[in-house]
PDB file of N, CA and C in Angstrom:
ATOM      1  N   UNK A   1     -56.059 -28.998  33.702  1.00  0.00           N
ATOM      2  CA  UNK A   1     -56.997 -29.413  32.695  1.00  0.00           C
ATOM      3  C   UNK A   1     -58.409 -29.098  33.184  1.00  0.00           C
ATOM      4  N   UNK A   2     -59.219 -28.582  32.684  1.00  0.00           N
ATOM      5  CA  UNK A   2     -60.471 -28.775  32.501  1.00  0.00           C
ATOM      6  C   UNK A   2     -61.485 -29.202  31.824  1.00  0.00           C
ATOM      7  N   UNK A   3     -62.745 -29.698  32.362  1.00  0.00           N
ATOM      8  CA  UNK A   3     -63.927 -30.643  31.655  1.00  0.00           C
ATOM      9  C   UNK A   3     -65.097 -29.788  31.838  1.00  0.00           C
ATOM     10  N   UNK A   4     -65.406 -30.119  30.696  1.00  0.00           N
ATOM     11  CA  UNK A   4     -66.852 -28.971  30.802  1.00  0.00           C
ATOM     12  C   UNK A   4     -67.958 -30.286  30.469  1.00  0.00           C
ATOM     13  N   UNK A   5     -69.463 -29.523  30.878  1.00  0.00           N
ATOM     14  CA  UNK A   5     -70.542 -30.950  30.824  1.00  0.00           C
ATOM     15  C   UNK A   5     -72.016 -29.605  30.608  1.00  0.00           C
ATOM     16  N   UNK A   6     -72.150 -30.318  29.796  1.00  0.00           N
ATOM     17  CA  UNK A   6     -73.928 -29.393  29.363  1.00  0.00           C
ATOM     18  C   UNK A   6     -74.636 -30.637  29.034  1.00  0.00           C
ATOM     19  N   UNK A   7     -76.011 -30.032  29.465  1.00  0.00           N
ATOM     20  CA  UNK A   7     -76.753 -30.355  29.067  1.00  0.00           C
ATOM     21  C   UNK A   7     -77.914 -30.000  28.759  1.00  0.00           C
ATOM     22  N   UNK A   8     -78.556 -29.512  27.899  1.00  0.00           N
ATOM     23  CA  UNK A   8     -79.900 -28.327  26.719  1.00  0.00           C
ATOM     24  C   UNK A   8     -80.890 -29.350  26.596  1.00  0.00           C
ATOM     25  N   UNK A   9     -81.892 -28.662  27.195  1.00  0.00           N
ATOM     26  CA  UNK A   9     -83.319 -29.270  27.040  1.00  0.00           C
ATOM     27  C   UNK A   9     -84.225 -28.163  25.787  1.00  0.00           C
ATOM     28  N   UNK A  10     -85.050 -28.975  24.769  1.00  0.00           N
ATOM     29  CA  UNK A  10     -85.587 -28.210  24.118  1.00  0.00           C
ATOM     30  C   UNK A  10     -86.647 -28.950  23.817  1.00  0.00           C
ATOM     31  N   UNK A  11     -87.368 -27.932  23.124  1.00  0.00           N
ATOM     32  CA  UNK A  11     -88.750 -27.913  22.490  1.00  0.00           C
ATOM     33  C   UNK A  11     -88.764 -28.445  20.782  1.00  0.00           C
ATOM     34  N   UNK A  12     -89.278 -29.358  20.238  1.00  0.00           N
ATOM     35  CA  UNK A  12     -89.526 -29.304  19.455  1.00  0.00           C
ATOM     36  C   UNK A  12     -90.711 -29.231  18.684  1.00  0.00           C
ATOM     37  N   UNK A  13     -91.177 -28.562  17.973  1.00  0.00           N
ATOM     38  CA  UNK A  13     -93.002 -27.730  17.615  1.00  0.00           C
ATOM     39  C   UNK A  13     -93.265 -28.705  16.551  1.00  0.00           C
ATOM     40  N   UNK A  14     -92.117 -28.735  16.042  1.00  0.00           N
ATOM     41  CA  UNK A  14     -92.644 -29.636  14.350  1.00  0.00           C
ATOM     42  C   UNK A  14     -93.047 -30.755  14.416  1.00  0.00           C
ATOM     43  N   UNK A  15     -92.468 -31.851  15.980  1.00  0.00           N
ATOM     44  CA  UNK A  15     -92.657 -33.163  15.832  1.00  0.00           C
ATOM     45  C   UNK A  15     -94.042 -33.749  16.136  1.00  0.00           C
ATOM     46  N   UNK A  16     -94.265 -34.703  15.039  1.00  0.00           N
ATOM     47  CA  UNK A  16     -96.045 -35.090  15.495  1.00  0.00           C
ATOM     48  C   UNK A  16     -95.623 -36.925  16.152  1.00  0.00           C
ATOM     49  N   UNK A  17     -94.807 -37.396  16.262  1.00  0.00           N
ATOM     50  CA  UNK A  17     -94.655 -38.913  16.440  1.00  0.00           C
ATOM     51  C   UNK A  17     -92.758 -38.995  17.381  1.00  0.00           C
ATOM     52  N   UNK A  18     -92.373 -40.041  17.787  1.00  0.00           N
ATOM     53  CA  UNK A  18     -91.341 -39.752  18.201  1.00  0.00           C
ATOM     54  C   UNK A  18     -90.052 -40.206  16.897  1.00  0.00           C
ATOM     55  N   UNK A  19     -90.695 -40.551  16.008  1.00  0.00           N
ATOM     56  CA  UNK A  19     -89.657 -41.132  14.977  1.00  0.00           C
ATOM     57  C   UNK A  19     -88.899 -39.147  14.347  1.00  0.00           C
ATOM     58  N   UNK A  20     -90.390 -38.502  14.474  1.00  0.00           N
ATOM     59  CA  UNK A  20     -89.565 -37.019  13.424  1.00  0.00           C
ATOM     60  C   UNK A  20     -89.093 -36.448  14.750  1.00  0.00           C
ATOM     61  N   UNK A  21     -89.312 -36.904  15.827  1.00  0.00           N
ATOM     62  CA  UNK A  21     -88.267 -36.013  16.900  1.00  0.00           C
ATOM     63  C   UNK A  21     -86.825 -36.612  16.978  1.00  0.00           C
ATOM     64  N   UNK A  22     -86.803 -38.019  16.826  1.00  0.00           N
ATOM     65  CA  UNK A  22     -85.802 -38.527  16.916  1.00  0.00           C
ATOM     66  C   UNK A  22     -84.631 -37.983  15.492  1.00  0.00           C
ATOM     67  N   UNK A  23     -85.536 -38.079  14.854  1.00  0.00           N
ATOM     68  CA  UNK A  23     -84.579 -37.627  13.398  1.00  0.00           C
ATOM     69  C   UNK A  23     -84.244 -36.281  13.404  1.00  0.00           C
ATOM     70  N   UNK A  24     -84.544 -35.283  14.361  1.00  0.00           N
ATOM     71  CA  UNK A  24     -84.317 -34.308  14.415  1.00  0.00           C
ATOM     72  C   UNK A  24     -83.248 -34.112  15.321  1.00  0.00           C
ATOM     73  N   UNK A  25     -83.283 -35.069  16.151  1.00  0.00           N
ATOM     74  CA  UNK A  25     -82.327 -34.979  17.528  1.00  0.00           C
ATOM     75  C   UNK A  25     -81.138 -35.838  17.406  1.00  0.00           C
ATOM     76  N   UNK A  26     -81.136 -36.590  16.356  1.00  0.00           N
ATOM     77  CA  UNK A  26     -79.984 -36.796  15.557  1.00  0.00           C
ATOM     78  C   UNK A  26     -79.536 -36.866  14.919  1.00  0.00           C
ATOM     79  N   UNK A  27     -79.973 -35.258  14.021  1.00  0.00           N
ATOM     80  CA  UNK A  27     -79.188 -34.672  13.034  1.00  0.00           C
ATOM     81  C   UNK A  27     -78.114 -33.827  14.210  1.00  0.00           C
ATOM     82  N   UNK A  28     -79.247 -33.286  15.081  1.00  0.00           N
ATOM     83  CA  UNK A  28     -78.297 -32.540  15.790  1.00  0.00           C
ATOM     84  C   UNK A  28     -77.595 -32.709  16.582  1.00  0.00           C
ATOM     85  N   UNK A  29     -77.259 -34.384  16.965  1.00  0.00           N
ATOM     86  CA  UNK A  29     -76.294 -34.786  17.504  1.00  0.00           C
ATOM     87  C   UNK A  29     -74.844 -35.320  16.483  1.00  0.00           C
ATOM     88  N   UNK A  30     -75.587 -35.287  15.804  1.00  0.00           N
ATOM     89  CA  UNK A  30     -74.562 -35.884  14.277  1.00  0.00           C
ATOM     90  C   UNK A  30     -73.487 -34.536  14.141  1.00  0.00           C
ATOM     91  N   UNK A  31     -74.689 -33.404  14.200  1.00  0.00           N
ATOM     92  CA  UNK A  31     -74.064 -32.324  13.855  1.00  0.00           C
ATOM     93  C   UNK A  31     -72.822 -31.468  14.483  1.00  0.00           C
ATOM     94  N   UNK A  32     -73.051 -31.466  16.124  1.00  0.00           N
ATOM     95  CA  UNK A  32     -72.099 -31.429  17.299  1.00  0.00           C
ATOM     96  C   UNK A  32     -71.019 -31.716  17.056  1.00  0.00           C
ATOM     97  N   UNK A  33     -71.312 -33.360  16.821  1.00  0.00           N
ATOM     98  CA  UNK A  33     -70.072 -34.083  16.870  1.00  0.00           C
ATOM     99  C   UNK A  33     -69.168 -34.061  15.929  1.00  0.00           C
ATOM    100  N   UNK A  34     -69.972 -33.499  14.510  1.00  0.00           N
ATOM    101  CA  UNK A  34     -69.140 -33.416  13.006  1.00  0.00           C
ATOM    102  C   UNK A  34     -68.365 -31.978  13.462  1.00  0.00           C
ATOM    103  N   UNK A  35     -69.139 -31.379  13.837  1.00  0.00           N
ATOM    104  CA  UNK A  35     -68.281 -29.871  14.086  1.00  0.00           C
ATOM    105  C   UNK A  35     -67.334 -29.696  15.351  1.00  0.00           C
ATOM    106  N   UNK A  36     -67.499 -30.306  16.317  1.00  0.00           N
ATOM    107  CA  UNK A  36     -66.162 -29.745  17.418  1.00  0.00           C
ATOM    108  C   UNK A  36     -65.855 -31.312  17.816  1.00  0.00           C
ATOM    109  N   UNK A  37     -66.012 -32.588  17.463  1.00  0.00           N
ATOM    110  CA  UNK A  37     -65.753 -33.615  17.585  1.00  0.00           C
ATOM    111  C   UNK A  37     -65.600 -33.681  19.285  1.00  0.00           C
ATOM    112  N   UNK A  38     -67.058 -33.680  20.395  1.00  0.00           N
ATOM    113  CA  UNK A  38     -66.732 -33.795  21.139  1.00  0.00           C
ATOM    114  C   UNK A  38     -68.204 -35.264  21.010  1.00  0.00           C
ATOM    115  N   UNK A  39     -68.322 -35.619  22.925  1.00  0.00           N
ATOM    116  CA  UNK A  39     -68.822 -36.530  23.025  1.00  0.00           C
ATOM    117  C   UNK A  39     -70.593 -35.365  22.968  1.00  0.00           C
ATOM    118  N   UNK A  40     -71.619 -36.342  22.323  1.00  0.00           N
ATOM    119  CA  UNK A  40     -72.817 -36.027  22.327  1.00  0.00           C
ATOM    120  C   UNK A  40     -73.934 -36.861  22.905  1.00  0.00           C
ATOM    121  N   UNK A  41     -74.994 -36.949  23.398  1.00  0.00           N
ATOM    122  CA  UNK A  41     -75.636 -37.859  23.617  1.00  0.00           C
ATOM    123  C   UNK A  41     -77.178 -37.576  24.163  1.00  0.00           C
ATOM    124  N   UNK A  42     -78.263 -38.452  23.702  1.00  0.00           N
ATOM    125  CA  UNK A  42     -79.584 -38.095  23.639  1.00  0.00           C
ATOM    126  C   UNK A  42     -79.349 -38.007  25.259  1.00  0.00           C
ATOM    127  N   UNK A  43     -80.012 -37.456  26.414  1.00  0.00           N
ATOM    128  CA  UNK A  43     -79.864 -37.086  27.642  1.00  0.00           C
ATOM    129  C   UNK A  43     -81.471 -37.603  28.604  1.00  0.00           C
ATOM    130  N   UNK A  44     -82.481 -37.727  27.906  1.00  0.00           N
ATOM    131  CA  UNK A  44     -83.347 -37.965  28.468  1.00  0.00           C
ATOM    132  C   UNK A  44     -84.364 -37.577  27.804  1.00  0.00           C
ATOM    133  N   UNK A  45     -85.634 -37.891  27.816  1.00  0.00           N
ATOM    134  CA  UNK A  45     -87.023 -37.126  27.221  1.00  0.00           C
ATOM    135  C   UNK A  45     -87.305 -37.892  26.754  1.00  0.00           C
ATOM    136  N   UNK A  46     -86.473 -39.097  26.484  1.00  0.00           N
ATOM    137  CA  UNK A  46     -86.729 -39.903  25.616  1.00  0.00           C
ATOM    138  C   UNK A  46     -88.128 -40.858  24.855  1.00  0.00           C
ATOM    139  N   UNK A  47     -88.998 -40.512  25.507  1.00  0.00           N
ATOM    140  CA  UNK A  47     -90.418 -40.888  25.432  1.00  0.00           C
ATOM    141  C   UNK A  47     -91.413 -40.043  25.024  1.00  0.00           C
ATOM    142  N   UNK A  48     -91.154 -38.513  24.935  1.00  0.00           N
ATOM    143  CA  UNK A  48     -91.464 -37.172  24.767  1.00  0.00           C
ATOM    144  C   UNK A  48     -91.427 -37.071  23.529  1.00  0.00           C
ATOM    145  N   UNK A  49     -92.209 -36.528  22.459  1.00  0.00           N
ATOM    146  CA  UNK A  49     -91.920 -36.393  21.088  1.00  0.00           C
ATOM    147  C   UNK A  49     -91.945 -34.832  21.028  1.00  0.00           C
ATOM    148  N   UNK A  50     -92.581 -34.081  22.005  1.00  0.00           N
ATOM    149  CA  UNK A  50     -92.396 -32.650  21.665  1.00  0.00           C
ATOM    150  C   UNK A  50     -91.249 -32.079  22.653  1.00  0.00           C
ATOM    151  N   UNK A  51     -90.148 -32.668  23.842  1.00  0.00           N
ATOM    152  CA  UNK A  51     -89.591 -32.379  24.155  1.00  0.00           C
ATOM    153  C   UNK A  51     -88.195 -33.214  24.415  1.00  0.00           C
ATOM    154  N   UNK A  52     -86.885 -32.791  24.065  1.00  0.00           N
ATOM    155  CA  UNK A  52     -85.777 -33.619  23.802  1.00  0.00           C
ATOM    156  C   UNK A  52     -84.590 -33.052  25.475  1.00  0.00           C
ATOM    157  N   UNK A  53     -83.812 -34.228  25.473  1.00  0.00           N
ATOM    158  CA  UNK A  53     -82.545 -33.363  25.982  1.00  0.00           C
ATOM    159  C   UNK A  53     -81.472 -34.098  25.285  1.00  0.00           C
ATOM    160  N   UNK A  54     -80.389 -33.053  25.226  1.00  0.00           N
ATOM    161  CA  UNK A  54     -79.044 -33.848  25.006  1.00  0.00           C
ATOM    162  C   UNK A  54     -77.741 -33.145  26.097  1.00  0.00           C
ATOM    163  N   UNK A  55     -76.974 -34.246  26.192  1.00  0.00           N
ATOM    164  CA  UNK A  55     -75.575 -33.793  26.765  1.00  0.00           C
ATOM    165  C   UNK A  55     -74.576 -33.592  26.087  1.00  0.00           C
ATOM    166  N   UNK A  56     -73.366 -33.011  26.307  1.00  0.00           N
ATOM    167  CA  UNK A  56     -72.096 -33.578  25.862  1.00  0.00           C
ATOM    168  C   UNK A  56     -71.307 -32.864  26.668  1.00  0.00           C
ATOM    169  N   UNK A  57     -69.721 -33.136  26.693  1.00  0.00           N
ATOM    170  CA  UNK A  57     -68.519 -33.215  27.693  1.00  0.00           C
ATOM    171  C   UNK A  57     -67.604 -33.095  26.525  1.00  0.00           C
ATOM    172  N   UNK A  58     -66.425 -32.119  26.814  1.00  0.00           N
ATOM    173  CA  UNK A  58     -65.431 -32.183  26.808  1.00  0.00           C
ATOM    174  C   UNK A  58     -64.268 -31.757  27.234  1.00  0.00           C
ATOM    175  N   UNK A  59     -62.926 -31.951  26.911  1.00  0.00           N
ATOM    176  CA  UNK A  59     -61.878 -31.297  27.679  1.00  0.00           C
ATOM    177  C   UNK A  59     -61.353 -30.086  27.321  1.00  0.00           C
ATOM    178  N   UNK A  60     -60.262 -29.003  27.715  1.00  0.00           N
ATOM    179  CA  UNK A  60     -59.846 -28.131  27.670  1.00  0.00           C
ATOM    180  C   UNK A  60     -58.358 -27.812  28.115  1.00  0.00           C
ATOM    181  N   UNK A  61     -57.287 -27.416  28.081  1.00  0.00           N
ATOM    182  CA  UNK A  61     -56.193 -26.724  29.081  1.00  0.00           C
ATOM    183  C   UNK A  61     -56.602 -25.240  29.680  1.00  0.00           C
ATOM    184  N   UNK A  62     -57.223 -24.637  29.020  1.00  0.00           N
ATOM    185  CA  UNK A  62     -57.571 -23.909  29.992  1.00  0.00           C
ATOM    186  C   UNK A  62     -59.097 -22.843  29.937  1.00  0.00           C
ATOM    187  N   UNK A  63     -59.322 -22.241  30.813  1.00  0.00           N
ATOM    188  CA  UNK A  63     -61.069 -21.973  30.719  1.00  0.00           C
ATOM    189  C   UNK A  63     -61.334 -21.218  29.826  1.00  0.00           C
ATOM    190  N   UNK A  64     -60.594 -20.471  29.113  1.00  0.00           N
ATOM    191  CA  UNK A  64     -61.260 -19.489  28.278  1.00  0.00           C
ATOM    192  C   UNK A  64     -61.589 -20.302  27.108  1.00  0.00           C
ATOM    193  N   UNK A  65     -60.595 -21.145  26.279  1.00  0.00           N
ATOM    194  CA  UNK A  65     -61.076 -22.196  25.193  1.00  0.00           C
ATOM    195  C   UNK A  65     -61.989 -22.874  25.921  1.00  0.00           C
ATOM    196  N   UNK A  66     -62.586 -23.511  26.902  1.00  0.00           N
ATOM    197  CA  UNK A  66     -63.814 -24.086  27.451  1.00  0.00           C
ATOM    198  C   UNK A  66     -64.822 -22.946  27.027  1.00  0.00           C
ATOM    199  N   UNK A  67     -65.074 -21.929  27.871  1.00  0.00           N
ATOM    200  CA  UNK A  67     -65.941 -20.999  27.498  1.00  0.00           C
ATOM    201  C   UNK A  67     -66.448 -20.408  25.943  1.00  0.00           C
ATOM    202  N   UNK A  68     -65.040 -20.142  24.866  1.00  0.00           N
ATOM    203  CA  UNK A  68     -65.639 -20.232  23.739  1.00  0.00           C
ATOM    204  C   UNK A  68     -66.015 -21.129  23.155  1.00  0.00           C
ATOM    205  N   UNK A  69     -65.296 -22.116  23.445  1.00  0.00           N
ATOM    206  CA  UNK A  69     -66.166 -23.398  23.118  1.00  0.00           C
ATOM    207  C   UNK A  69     -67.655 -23.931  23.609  1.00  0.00           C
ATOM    208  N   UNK A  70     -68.005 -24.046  24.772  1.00  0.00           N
ATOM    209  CA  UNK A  70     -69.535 -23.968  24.841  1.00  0.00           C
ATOM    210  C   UNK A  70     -70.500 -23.139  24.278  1.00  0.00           C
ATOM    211  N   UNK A  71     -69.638 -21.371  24.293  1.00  0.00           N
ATOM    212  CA  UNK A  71     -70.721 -20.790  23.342  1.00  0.00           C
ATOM    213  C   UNK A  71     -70.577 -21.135  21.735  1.00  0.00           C
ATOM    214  N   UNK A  72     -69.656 -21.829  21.261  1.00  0.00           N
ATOM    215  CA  UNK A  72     -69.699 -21.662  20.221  1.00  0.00           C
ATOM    216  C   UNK A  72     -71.076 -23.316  19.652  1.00  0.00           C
ATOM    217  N   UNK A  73     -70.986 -23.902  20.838  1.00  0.00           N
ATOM    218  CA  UNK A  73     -71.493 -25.132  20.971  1.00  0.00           C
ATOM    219  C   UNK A  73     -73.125 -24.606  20.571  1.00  0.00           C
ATOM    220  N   UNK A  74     -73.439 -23.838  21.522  1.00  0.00           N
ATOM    221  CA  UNK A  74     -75.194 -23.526  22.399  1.00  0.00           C
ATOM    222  C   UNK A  74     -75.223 -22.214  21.559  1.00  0.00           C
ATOM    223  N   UNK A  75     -74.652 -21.416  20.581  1.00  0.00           N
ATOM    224  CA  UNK A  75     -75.124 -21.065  19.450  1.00  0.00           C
ATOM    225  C   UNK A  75     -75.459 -21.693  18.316  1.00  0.00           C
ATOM    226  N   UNK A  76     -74.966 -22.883  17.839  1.00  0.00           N
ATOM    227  CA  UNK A  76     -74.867 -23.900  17.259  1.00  0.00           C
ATOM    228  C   UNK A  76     -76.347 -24.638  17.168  1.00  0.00           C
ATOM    229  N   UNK A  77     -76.583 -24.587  18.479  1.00  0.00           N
ATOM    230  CA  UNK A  77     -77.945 -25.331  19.074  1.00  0.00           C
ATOM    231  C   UNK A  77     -79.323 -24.296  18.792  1.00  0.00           C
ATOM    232  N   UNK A  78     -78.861 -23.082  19.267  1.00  0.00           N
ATOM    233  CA  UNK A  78     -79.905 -22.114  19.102  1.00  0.00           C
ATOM    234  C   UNK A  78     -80.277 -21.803  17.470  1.00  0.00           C
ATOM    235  N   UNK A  79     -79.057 -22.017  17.059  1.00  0.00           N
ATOM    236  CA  UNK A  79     -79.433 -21.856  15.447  1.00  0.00           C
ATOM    237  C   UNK A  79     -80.351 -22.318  14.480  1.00  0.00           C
ATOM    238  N   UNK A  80     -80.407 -24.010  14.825  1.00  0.00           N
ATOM    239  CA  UNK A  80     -81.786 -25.146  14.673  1.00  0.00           C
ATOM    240  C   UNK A  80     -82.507 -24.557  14.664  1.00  0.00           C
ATOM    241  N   UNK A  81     -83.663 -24.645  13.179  1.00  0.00           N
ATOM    242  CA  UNK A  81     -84.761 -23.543  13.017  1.00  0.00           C
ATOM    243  C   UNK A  81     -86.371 -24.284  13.902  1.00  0.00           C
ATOM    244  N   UNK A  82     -85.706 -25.655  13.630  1.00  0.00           N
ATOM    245  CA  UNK A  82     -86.549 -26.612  14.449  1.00  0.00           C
ATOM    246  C   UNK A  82     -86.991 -26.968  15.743  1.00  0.00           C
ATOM    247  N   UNK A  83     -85.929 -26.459  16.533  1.00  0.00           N
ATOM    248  CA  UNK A  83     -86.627 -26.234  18.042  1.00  0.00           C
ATOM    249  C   UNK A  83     -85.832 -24.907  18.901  1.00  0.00           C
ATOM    250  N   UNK A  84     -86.420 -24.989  20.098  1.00  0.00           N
ATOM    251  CA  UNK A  84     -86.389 -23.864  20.901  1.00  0.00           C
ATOM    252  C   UNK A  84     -86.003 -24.380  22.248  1.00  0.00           C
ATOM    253  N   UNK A  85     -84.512 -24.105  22.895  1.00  0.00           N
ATOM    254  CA  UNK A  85     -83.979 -24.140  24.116  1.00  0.00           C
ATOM    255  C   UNK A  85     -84.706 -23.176  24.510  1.00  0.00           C
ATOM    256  N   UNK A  86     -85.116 -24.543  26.086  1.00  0.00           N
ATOM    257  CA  UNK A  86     -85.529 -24.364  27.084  1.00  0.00           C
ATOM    258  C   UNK A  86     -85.263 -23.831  28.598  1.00  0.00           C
ATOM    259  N   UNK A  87     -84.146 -24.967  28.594  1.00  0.00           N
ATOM    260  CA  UNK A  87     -82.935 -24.630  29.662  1.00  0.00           C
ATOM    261  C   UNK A  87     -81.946 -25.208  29.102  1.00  0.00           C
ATOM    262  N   UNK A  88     -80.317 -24.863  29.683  1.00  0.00           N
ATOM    263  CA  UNK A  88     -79.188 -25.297  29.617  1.00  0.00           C
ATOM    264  C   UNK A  88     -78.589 -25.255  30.985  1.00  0.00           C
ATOM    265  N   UNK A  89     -77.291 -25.922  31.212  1.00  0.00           N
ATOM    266  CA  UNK A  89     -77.031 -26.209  32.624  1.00  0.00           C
ATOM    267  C   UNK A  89     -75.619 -26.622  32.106  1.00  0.00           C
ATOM    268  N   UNK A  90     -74.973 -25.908  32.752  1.00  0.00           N
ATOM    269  CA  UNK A  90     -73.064 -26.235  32.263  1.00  0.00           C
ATOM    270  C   UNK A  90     -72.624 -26.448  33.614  1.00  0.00           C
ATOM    271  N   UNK A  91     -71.094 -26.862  33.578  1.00  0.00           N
ATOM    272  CA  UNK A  91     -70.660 -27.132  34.572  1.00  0.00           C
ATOM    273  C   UNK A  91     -69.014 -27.135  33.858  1.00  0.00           C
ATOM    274  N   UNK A  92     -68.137 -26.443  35.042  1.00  0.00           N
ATOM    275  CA  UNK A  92     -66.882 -26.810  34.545  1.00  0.00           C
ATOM    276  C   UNK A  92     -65.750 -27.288  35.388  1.00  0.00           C
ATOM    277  N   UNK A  93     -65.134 -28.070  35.516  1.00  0.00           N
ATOM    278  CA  UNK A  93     -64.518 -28.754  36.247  1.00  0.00           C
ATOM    279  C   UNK A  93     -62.968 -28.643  35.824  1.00  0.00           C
ATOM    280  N   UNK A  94     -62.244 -28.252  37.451  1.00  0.00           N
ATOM    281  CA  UNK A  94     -60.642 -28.178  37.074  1.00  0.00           C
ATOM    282  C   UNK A  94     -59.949 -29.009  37.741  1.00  0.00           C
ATOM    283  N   UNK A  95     -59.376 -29.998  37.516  1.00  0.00           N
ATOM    284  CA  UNK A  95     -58.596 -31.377  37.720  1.00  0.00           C
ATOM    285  C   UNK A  95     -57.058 -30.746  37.553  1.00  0.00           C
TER     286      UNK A  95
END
């Protein structure tokens, strides 16, 4: 089995307060989770209105469904017309 773990730091340009960053950062956690039903979660920045992070984790049997699955994840992310990845940072783990 394998576990995969990201976590995408981004930019957001549009937000002037932390309420329209927040609403932005969880549509797109809403959104993650509606589409590959894995775990999502605000990651840090949290005080930042022009800059967000989020995580999420999930499992696999084997690496290649991990791998299309993250890209299919962090295209997903890049797509948001609303902000701009910064960094990302994966990790995959075989148990």
């Amino acid at each position: 089995m394998f576990i995969a773990g990201c976590e995408v730091e981004f930019l957001i340009y549009e937000s002037g307060s932390l309420k329209e960053k927040r609403s932005v950062v969880k549509s797109l956690i809403n959104k993650i989770k509606s589409r590959f039903a894995i775990s999502v979660i605000e990651s840090g920045d949290n005080d930042l209105w022009k800059k967000g992070k989020i995580g999420f984790s999930f499992c696999s049997l084997s690496q290649v469904e991990i791998d299309q699955k993250l890209d299919r994840i962090l295209a997903l992310i890049e797509q948001e017309h609303r902000l701009e990845v910064i960094n990302c940072s994966r990790e995959v783990f075989k148990i």
